[in-house]
Protein backbone atom coordinates (compact mmCIF):
# COMPACT_ATOMS: atom_id res chain seq x y z
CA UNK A 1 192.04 93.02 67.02
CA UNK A 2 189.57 89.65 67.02
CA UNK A 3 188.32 88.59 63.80
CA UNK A 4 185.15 89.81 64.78
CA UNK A 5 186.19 93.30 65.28
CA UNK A 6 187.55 93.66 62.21
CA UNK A 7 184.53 92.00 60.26
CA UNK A 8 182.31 95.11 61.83
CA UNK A 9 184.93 97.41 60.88
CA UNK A 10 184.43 96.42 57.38
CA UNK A 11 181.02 96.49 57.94
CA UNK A 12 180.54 100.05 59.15
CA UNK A 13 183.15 101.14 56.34
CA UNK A 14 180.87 99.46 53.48
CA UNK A 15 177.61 100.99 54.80
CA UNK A 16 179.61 104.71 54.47
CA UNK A 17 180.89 103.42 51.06
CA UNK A 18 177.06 102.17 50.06
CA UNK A 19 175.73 105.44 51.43
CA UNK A 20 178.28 107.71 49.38
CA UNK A 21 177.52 106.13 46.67
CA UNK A 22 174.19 106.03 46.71
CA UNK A 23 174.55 110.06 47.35
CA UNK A 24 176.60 110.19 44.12
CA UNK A 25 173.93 108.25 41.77
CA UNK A 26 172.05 111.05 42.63
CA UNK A 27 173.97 113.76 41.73
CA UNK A 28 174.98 111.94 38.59
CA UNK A 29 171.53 111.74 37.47
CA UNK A 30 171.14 115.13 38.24
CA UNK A 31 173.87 116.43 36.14
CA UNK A 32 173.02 113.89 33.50
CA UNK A 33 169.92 115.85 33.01
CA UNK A 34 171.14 119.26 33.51
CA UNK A 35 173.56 118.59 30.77
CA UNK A 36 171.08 117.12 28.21
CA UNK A 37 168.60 120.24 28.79
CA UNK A 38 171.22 122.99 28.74
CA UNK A 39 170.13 123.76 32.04
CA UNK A 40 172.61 124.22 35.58
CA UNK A 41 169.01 123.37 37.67
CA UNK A 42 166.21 121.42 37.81
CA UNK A 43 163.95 119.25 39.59
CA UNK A 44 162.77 116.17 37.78
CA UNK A 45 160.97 112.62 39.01
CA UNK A 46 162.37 110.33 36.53
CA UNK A 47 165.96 110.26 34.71
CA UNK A 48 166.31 106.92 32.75
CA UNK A 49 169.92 106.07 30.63
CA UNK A 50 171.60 102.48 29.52
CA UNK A 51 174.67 104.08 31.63
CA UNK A 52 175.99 107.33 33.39
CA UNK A 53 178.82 108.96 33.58
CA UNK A 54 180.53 111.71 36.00
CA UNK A 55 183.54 113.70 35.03
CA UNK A 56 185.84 115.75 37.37
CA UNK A 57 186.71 119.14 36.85
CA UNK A 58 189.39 118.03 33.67
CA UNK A 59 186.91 115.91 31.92
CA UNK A 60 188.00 112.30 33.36
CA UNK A 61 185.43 110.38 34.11
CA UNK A 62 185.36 109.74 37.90
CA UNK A 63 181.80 108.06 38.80
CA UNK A 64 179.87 105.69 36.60
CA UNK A 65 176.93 103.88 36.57
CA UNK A 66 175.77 100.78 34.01
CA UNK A 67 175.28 97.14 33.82
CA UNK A 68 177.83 94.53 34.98
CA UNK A 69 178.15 91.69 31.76
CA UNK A 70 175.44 89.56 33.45
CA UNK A 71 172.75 92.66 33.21
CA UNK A 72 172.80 93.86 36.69
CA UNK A 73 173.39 97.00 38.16
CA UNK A 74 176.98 98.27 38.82
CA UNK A 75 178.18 101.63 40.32
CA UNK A 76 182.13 102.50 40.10
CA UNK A 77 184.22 104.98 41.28
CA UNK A 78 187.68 105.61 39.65
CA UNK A 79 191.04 107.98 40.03
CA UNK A 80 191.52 110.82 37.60
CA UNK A 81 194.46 108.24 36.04
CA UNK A 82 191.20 105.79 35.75
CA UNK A 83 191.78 102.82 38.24
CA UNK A 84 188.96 101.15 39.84
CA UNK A 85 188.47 103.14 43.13
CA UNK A 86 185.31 100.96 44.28
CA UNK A 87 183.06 98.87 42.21
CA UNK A 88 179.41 97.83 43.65
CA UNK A 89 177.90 95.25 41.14
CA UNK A 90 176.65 91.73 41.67
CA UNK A 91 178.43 88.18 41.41
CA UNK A 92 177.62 85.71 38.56
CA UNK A 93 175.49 84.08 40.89
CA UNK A 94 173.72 87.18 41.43
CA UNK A 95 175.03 88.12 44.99
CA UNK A 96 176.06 91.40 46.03
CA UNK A 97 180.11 92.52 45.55
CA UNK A 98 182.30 95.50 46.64
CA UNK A 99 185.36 95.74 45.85
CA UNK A 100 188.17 98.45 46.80
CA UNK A 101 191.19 99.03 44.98
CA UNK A 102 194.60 100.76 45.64
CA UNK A 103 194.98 103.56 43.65
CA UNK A 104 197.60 101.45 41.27
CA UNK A 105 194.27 99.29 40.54
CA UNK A 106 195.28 96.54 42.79
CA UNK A 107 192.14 95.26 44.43
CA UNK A 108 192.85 95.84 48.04
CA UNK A 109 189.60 94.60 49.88
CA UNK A 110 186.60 91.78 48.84
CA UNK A 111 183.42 91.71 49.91
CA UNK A 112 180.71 89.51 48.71
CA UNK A 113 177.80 87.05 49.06
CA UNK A 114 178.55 83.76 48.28
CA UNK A 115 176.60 80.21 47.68
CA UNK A 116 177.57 78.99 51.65
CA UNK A 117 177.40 83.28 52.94
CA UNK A 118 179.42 85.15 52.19
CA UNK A 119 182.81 86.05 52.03
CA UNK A 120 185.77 88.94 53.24
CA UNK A 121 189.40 88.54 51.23
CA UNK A 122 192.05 91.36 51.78
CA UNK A 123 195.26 91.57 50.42
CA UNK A 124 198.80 93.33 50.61
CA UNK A 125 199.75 96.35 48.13
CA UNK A 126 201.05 94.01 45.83
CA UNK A 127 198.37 91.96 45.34
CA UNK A 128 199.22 88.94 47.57
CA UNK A 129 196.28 87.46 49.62
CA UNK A 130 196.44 88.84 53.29
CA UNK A 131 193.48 87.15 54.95
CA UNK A 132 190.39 85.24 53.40
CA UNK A 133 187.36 85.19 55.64
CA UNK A 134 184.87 82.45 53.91
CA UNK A 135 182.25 79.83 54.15
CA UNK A 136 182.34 76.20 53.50
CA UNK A 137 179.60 73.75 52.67
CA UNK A 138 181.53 72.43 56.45
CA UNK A 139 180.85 76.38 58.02
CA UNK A 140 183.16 79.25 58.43
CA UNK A 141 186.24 79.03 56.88
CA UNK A 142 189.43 81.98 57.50
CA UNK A 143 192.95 81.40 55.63
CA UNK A 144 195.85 83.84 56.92
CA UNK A 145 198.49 84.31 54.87
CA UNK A 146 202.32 85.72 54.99
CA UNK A 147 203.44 89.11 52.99
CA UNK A 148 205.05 86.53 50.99
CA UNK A 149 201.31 85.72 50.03
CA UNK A 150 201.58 81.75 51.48
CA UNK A 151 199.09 80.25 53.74
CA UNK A 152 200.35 79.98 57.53
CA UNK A 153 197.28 79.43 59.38
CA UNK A 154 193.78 78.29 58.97
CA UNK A 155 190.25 77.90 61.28
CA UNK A 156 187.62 76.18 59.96
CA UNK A 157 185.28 73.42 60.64
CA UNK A 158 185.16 69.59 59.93
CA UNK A 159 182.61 67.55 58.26
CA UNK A 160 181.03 67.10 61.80
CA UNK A 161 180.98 70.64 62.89
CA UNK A 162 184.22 70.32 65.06
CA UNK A 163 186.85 73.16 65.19
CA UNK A 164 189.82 72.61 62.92
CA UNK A 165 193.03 74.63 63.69
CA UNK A 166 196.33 74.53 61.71
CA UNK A 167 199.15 76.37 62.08
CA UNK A 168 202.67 75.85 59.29
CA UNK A 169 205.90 77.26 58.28
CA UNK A 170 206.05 79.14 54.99
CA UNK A 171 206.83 76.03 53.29
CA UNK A 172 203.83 74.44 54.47
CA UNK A 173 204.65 72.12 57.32
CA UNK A 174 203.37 72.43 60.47
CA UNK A 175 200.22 70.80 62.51
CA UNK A 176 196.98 70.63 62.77
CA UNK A 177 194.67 70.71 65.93
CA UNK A 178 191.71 68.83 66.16
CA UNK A 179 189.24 68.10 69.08
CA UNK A 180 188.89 64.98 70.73
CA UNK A 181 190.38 62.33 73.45
């Protein structure tokens, strides 16, 4: 599967993940107000709280909305033991972020906006770094990595907007390919 393929893969999976969640604010502000007025119905224009918060069926709170540190908006889901599930917020810089998690709380997939683009960074069940898709003040950047969580290959650009290839060992040897004569 091409780098590409997998990119729109991730894609398509954060537009259902955006989409669910979006579905989920709203039925979190819904029960937020059915709760505060006693009532199990209602139809209402406006709901405004500082945060919300959805419990499952034993009381642990599964869905939450509220501001990230920086004031922005954040929307998290989480397992009945209470690890991160997916987290929506912003970067410091005020970019968008997604995040995915194993259910240990390991983050498992990256997504965000970044200064040069954005950037894609998955990794193993154990944490390590699997694959870091990037951008450079040079271009596109993508690091691959071993399940021992060291760098084997990386495609990027130059200063001068050539393709840079390098291929090593685990212990970091190995060659790089550059164009030209």
């Amino acid at each position: 599967m091409t780098i590409e393929q997998r990119l729109e893969r991730l894609e398509k999976r954060n537009k259902r993940l955006t989409a669910t969640l979006t579905l989920t604010v709203v039925a979190m502000c819904a029960a937020v107000t059915m709760a505060a007025t006693g009532e199990k119905r209602g139809d209402f224009d406006i709901v405004t709280a500082r945060y919300i918060n959805l419990k499952n069926q034993n009381g642990d709170y599964v869905v939450r909305l509220s501001a990230n540190p920086e004031g922005d908006g954040e929307i998290s889901t989480h397992s009945a033991k209470g690890n991160d599930l997916v987290v929506l917020t912003a970067t410091v810089g005020g970019n968008g972020k997604i995040t995915t998690y194993h259910p240990d709380g390991k983050t498992l997939v990256k997504l965000a906006g970044t200064v040069n683009g954005g950037m894609v960074k998955t990794y193993q069940p154990d944490g390590k770094m699997l694959v870091d898709l990037s951008s450079n003040d040079n271009g596109g950047l993508v690091d691959v990595f071993n399940k021992k969580g060291e760098g084997i290959a990386q495609l990027g650009a130059d200063e001068y907007g050539n393709g840079v290839v390098g291929a090593y060992n685990r212990k970091g040897r190995g060659r790089t390919l550059k164009p030209g004569p």
